[in-house]
Protein backbone atom coordinates (compact mmCIF):
# COMPACT_ATOMS: atom_id res chain seq x y z
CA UNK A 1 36.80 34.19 -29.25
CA UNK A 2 33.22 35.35 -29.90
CA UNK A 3 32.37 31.71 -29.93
CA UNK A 4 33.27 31.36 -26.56
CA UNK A 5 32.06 34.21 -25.39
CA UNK A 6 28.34 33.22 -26.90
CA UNK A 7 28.62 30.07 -25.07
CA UNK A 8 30.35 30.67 -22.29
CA UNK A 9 27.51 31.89 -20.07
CA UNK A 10 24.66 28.45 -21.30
CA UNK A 11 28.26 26.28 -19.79
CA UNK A 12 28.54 28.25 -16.58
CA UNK A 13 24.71 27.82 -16.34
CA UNK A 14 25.03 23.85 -17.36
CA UNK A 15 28.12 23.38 -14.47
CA UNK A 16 26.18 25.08 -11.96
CA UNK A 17 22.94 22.91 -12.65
CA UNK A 18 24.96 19.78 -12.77
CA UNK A 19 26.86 20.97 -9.17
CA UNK A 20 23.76 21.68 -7.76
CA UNK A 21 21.71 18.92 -8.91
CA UNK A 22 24.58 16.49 -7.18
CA UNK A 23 24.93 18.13 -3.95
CA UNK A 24 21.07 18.31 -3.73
CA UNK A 25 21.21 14.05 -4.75
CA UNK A 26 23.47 14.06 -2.27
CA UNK A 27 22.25 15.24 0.49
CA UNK A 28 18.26 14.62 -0.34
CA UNK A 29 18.08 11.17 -1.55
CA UNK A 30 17.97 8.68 1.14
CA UNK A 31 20.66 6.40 2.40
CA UNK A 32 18.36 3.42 1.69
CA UNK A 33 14.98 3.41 -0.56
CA UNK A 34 12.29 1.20 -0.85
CA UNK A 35 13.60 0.36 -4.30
CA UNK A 36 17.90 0.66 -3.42
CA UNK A 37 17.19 -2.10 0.10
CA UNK A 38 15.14 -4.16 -2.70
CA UNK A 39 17.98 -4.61 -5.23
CA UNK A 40 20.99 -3.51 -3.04
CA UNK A 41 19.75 -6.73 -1.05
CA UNK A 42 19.03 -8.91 -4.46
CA UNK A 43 22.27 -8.80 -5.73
CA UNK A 44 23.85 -10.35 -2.04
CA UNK A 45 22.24 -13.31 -2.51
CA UNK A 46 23.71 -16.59 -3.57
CA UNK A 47 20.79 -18.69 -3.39
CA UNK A 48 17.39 -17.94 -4.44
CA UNK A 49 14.70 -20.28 -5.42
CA UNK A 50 11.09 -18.47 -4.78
CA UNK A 51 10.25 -15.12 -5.50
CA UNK A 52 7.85 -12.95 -3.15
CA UNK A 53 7.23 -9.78 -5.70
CA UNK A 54 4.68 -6.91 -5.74
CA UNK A 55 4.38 -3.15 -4.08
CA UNK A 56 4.32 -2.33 -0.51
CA UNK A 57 2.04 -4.45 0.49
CA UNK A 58 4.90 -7.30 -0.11
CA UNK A 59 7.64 -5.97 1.26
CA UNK A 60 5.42 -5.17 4.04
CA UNK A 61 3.49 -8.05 4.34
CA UNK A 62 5.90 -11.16 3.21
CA UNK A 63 8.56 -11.66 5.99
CA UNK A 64 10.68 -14.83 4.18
CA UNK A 65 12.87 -15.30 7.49
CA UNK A 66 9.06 -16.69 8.80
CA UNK A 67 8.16 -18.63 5.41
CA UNK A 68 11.59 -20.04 4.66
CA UNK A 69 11.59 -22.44 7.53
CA UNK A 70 7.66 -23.86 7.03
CA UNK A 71 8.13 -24.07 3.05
CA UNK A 72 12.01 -24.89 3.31
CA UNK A 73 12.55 -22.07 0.40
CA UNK A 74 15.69 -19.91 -0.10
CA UNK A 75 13.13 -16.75 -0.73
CA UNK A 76 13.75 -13.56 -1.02
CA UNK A 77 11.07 -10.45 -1.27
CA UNK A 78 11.69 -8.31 -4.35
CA UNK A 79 8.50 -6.06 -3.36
CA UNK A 80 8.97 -2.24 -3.80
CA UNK A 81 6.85 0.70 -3.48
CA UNK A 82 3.83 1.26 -5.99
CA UNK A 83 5.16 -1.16 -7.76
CA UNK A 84 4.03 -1.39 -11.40
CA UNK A 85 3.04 -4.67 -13.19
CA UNK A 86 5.92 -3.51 -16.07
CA UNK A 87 8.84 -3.58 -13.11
CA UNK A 88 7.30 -6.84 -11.83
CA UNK A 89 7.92 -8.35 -14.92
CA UNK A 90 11.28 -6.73 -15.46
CA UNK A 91 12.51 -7.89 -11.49
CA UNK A 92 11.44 -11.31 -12.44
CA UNK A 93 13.00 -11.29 -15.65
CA UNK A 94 16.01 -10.18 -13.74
CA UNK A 95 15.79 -13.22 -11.09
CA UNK A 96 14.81 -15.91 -13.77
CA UNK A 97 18.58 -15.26 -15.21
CA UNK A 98 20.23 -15.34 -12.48
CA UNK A 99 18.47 -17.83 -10.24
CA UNK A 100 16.57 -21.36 -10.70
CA UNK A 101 13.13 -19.94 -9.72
CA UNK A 102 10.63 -22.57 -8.67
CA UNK A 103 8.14 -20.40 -7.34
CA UNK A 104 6.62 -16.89 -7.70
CA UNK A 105 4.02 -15.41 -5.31
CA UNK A 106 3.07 -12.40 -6.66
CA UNK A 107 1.40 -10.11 -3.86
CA UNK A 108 -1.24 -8.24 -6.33
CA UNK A 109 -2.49 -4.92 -5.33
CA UNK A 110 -5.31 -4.43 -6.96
CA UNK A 111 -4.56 -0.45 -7.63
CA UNK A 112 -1.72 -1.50 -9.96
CA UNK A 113 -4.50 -3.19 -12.50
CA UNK A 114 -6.38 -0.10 -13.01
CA UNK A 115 -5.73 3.17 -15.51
CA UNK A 116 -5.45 5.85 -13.41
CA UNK A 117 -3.54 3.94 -10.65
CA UNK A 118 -0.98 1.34 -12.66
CA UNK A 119 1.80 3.32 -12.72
CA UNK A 120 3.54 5.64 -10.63
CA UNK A 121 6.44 7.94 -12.74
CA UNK A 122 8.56 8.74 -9.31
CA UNK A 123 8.37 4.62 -8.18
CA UNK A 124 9.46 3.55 -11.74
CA UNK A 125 11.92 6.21 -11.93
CA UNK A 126 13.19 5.15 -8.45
CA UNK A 127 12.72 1.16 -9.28
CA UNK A 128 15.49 2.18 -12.03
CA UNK A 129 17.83 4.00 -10.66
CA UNK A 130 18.26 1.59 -7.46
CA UNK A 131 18.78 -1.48 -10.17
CA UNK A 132 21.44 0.83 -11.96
CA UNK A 133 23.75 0.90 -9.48
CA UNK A 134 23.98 -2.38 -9.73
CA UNK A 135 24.13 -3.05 -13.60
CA UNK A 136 27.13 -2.26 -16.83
CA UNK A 137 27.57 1.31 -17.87
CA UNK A 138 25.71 0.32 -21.28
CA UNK A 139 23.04 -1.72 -19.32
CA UNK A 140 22.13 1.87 -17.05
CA UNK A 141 21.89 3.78 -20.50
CA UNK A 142 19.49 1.95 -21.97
CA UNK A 143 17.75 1.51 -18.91
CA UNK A 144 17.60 5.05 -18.49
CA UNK A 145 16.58 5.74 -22.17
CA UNK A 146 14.06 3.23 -22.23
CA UNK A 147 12.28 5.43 -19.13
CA UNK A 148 12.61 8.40 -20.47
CA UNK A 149 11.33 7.58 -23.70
CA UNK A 150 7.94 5.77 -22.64
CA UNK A 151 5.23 7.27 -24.56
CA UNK A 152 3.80 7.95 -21.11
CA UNK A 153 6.53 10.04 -19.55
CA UNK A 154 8.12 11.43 -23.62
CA UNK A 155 7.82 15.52 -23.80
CA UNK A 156 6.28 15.60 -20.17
CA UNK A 157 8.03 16.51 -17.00
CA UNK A 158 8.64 13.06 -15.84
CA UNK A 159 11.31 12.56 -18.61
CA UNK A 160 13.31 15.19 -17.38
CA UNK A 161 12.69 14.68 -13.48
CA UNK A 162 14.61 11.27 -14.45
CA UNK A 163 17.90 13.17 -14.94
CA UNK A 164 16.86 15.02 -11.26
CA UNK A 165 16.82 12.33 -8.68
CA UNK A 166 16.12 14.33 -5.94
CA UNK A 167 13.05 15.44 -7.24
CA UNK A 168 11.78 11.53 -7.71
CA UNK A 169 13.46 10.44 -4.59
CA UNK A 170 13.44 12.56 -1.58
CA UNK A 171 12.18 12.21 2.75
CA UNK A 172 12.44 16.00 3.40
CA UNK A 173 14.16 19.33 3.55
CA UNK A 174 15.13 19.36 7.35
CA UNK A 175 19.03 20.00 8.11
CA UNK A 176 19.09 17.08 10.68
CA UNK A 177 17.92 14.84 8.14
CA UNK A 178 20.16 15.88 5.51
CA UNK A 179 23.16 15.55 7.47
CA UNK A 180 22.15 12.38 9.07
CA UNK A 181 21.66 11.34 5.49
CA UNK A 182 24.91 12.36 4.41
CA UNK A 183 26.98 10.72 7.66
CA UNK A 184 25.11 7.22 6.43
CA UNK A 185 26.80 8.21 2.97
CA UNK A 186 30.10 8.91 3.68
CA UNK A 187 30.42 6.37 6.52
CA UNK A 188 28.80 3.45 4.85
CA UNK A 189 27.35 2.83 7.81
CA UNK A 190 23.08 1.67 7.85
CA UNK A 191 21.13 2.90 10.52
CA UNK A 192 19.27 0.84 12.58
CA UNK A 193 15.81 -0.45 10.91
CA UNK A 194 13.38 1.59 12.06
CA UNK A 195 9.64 2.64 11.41
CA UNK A 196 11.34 6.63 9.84
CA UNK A 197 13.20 4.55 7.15
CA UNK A 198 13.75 1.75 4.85
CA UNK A 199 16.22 -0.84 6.12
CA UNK A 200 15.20 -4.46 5.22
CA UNK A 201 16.59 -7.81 6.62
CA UNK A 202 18.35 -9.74 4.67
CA UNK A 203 15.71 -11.56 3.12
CA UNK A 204 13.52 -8.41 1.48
CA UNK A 205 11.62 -7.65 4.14
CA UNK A 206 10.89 -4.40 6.16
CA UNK A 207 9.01 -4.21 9.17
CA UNK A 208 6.78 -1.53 10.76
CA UNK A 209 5.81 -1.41 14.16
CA UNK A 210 3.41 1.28 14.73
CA UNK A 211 -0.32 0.77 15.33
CA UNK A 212 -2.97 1.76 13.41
CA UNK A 213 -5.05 3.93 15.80
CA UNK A 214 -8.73 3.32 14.46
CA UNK A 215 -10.80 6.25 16.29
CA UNK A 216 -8.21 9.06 15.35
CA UNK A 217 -6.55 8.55 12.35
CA UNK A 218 -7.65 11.38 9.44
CA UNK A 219 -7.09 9.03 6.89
CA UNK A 220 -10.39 6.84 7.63
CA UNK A 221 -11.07 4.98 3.71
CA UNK A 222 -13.58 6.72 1.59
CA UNK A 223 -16.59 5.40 -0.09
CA UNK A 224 -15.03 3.54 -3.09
CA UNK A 225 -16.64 2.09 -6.66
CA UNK A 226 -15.05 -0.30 -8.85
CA UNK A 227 -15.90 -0.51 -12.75
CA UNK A 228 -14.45 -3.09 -15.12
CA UNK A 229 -14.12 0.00 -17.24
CA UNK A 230 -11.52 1.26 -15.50
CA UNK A 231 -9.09 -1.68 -15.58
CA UNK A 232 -5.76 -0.94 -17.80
CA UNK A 233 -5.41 -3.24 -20.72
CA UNK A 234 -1.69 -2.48 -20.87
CA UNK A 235 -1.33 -4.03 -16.85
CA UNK A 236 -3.04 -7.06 -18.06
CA UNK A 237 -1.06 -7.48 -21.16
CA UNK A 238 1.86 -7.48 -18.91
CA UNK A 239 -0.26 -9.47 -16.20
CA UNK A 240 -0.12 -11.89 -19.10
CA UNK A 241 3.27 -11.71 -19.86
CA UNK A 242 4.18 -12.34 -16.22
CA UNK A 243 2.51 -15.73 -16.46
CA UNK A 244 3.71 -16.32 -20.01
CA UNK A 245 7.33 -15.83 -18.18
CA UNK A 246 6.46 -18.50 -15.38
CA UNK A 247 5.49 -20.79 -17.93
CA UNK A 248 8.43 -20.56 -20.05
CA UNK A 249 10.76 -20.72 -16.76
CA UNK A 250 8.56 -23.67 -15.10
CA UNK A 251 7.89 -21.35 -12.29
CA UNK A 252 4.88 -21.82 -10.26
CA UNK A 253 2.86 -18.70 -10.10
CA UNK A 254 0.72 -17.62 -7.29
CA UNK A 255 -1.51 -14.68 -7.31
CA UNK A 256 -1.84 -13.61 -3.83
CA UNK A 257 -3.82 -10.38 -2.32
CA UNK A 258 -2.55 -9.30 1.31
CA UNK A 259 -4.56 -8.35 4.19
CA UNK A 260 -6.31 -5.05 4.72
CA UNK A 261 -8.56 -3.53 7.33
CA UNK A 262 -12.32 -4.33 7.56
CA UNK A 263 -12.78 -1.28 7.35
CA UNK A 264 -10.51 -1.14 3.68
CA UNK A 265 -12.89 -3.66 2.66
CA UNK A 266 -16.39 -2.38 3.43
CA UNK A 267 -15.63 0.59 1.66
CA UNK A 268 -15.83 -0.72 -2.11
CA UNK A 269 -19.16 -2.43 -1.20
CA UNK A 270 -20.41 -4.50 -3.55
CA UNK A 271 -17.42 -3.67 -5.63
CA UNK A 272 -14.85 -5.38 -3.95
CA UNK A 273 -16.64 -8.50 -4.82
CA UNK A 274 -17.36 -7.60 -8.12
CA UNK A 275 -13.59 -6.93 -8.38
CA UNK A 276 -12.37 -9.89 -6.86
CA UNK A 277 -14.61 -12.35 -8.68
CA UNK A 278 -13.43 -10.66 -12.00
CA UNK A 279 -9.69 -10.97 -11.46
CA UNK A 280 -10.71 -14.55 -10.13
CA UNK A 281 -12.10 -15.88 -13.73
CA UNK A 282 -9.37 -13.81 -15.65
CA UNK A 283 -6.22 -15.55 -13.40
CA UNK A 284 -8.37 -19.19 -13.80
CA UNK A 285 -8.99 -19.24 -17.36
CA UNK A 286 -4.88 -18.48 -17.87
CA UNK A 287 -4.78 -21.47 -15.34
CA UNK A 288 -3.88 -19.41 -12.49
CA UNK A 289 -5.48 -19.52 -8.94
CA UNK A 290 -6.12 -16.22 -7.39
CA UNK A 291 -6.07 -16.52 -3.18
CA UNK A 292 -7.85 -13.21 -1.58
CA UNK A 293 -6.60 -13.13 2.45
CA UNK A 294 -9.21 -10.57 2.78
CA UNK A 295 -11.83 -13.29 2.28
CA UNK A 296 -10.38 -16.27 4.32
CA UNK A 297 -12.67 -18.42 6.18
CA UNK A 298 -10.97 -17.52 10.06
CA UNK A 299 -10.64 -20.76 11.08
CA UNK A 300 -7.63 -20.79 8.03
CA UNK A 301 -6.53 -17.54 8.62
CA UNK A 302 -7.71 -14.13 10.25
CA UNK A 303 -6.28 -10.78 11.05
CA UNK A 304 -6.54 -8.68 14.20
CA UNK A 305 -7.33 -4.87 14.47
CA UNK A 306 -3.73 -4.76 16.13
CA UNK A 307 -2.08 -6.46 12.93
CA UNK A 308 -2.00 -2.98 10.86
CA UNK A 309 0.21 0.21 10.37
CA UNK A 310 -2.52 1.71 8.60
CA UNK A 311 -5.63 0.82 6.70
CA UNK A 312 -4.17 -0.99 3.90
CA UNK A 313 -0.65 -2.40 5.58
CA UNK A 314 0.57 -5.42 7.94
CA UNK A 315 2.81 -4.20 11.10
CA UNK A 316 5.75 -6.89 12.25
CA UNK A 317 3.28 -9.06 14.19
CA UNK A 318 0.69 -8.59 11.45
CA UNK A 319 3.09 -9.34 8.68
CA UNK A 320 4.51 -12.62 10.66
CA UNK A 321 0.62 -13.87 11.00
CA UNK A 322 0.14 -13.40 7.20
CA UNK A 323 3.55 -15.15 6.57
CA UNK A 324 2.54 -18.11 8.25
CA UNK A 325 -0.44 -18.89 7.32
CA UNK A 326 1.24 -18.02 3.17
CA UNK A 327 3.78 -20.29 3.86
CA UNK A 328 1.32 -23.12 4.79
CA UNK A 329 -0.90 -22.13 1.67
CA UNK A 330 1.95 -22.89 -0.26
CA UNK A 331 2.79 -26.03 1.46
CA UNK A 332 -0.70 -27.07 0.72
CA UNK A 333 -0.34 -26.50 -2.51
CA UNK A 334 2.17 -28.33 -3.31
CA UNK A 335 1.08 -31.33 -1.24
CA UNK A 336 -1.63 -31.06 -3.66
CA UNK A 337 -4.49 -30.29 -1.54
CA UNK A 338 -7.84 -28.82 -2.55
CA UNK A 339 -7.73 -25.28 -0.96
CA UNK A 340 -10.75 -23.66 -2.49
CA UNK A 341 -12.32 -24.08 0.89
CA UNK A 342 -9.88 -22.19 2.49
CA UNK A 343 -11.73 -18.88 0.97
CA UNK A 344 -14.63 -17.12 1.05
CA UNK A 345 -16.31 -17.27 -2.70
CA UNK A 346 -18.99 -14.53 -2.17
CA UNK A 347 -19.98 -11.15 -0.49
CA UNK A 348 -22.40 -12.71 2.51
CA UNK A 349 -20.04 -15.37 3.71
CA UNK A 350 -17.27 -12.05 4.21
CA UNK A 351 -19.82 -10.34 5.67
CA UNK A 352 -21.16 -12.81 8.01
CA UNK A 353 -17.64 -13.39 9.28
CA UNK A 354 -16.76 -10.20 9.56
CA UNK A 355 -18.73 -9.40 12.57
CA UNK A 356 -16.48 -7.34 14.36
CA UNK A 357 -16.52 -3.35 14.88
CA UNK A 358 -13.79 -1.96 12.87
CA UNK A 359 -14.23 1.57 12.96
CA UNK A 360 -16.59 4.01 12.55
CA UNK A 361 -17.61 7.00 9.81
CA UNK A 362 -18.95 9.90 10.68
CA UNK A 363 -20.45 12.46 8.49
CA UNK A 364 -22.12 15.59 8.74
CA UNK A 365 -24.22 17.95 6.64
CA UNK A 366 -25.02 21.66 7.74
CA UNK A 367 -28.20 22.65 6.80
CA UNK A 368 -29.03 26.30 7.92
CA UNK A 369 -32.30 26.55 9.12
CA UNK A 370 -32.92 22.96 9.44
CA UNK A 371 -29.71 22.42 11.33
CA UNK A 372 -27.11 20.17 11.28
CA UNK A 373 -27.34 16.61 10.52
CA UNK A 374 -25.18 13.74 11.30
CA UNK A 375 -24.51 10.20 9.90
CA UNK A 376 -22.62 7.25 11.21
CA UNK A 377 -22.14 4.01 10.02
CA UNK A 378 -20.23 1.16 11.86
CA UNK A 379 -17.41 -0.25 9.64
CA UNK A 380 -19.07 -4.23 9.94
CA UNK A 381 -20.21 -6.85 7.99
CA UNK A 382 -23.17 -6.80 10.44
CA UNK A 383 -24.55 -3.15 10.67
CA UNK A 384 -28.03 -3.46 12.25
CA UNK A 385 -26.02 -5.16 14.90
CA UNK A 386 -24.24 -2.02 16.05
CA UNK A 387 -25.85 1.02 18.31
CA UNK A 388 -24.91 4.46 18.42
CA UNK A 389 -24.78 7.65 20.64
CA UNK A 390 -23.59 11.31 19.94
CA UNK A 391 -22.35 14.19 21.93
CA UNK A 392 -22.08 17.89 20.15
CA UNK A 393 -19.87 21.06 21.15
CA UNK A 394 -20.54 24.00 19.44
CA UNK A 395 -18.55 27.15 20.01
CA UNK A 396 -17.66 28.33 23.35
CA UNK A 397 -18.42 25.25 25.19
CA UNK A 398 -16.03 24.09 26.77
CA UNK A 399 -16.78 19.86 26.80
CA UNK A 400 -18.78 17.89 24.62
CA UNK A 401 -22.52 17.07 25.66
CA UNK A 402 -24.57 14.04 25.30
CA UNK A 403 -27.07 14.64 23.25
CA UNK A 404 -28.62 11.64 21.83
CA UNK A 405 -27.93 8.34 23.47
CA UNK A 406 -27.30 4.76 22.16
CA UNK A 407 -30.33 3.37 20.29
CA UNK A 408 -29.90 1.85 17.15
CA UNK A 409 -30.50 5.12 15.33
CA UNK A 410 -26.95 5.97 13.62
CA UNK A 411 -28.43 9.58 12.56
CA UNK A 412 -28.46 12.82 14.24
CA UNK A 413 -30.28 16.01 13.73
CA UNK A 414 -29.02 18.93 16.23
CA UNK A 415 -30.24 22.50 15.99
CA UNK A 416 -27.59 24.55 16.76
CA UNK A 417 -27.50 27.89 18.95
CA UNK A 418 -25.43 30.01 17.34
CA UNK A 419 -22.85 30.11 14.19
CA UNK A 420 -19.56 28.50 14.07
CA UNK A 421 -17.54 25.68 14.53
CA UNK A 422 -19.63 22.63 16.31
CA UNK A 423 -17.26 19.33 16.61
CA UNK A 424 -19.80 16.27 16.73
CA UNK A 425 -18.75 12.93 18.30
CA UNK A 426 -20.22 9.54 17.39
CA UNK A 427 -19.15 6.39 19.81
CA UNK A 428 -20.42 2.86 18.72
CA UNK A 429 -20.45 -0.54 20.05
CA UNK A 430 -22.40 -3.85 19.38
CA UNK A 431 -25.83 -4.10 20.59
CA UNK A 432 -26.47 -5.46 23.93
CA UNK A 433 -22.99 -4.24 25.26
CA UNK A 434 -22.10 -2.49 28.04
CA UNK A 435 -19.07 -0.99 27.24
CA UNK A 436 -18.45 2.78 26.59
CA UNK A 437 -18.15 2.26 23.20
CA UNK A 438 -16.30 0.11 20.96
CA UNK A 439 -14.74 3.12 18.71
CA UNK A 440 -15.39 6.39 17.66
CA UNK A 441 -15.09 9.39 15.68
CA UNK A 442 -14.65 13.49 15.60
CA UNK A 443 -15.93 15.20 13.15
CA UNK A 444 -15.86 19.36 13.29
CA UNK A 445 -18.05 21.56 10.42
CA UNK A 446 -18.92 25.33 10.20
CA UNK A 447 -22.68 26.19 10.82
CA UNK A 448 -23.93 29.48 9.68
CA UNK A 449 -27.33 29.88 11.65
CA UNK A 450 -29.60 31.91 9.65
């Protein structure tokens, strides 16, 4: 009796978590993941003979319902989000037993080869539960084991959020959604594909159709560096083991990167050369060929400013461009054709091609007595070719005025008249043009006048 009176209360305690945790799984974790479409959709297959495989940039990007036809493949997309090199390998791994796999394009994101970026605990957490559902009772233990016992998760939070799903895998908190959620549940009923969710086709692939809006979106890239030092040794050993896998299985291997914005690009610098060319030698001396979309020469393949989501994903008519002109890399390839020409090799034949405006940064320093200053610089492979004018509102106007006109002067110093808030504008557009501008961008900072 005093036995169950000690532990009485800690088994209460343990029902009520383990009640609570599953109506909050219920209810919180979506109808349809990025990772649950991927394998849900896997396992439906009866024929698959080429693999499209990476993180969102594949699912996003790689539309097999466009390559299938032009390469004659039975393809399916096994791309999830952030996903790491380690679930690459184990999806493949997965696909080479079940399937006769001739061919695996594997959409790289470059992110996934470096320390701090290679692996995401609530994507690998999420990449295993969705293939659970699908695998033995014995086979989802030691899949769940093995995650919680990686000596990068092992006494740290994300070894317990694995028995908390909700926590890894989770939209949001409002009622509508939760009860929308739980209808799809109980009804079995998808809803329709949609840019708010994560419904593929049949083949893998989920399309967006929003477009990226260049002048106001917050999330303009940042000034980026690249060091060698950075890259993690453990992706490459399993970047190795992924084409030790091909070999074994007779699998061609292609190493693919997807399209981003120019603007993406530019903002490495000289690193995103650097990077490229050493991925490039690493992939050839395994005898692997490395194909960059970024650097196509355009009259293979180029992207349009309408293409893109957001800065570093295709939209549905982006992702059907890309597709095609894949598909006919691949057909190339195969035909045995030399396609080294088909890319850019260095940093000025990028830049000389990339001549349009893609966007436009804006900074600004407040300097008390000296004022405020402003910068801008024209996301383009061809800078001096871009002019620049500015318009400032400081507090209490009411509309922005022009206070430095275009010229090819992409700086600004402005005393203000007072302190506060002053929002400074910056519209650009190539030299010689007569158009308002070509893009722009809103910038706001405090000034203290002394």
């Amino acid at each position: 009796m005093r036995l169950f009176k000690r532990l009485k209360k800690p088994v209460l305690f343990l029902l009520a978590f383990v009640l609570v945790n599953a109506l909050l799984t219920f209810f919180l974790t979506p109808y349809a993941s990025p990772s649950s479409e991927m394998w849900d959709g896997y396992f439906r297959q009866q024929e698959i003979d080429a693999i499209y495989i990476g993180t969102s940039q594949c699912y996003e990007s790689v539309n097999p319902e466009v390559t299938n036809p032009i390469t004659g493949d039975h393809a399916y997309n096994m791309g999830t989000n952030a996903q790491s090199i380690s679930d690459t390998k184990l999806a493949l791994e997965t696909a080479f037993a079940d399937h006769e796999i001739k061919e695996v394009v594997f959409i790289l994101d470059y992110d996934s080869i470096m320390k701090k970026t290679e692996r995401r605990p609530k994507a690998e957490a999420c990449f295993c539960y969705a293939m659970n559902r699908h695998l033995s009772l014995p086979a989802r233990f030691k899949n769940a084991i093995s995650f919680m016992f990686r000596p990068d998760y092992f006494c740290e939070a994300e070894s317990v959020n694995y028995l908390i799903p909700w926590i890894n895998n989770r939209s949001n908190f409002r009622p509508e959604y939760m009860l929308e959620n739980a209808k799809a549940k109980l009804t079995g009923k998808a809803p329709e594909a949609g840019d708010l969710n994560n419904i593929r086709n049949e083949y893998g692939y989920k399309g967006f159709y929003g477009i990226l809006d260049y002048d106001e979106d917050k999330d303009l890239p940042k000034e980026k560096e690249w060091s060698e030092e950075e890259v993690s040794d453990r992706a490459f050993t399993k970047l190795d083991d992924i084409i030790s896998l091909c070999e074994k299985e007779q699998a061609k291997l292609l190493v693919v990167v997807a399209p981003e914005t120019v603007s993406e690009v530019l903002s490495y610098g000289d690193s995103y050369f650097e990077r490229h060319a050493f991925l490039r030698e690493y992939l050839n001396a395994r005898g692997v060929s490395l194909y960059d979309f970024n650097l196509a020469n355009p009259s293979f393949y180029s992207s349009l400013p309408e293409d893109f989501k957001d800065w570093v994903h295709l939209n549905d008519a982006g992702a059907a461009s890309f597709s095609t002109a894949l598909a006919t890399l691949q057909n190339k390839l195969r035909a045995g054709e030399d396609c080294e020409g088909l890319f850019f090799e260095g940093k000025e034949a990028y830049l000389s091609a990339a001549d349009r405006i893609d966007s436009v940064r804006l900074k600004l320093y407040s300097n008390g007595k000296e004022g405020l200053t402003a910068e801008a610089f024209a996301m383009t492979g061809i800078p001096d070719r871009a002019e620049y004018e500015f318009y400032v509102r400081e507090a209490g106007m009411t509309e922005e005025i022009l206070v430095q006109g275009y010229s090819e002067k992409n700086s600004l110093i402005y005393q203000p008249k007072k302190s506060g808030t002053v929002t400074v504008r910056v519209n650009v557009r190539r030299a010689g043009s007569t158009c308002a501008f070509e893009h722009y961008r809103t910038e706001k900072t405090d000034y203290w006048k002394n």
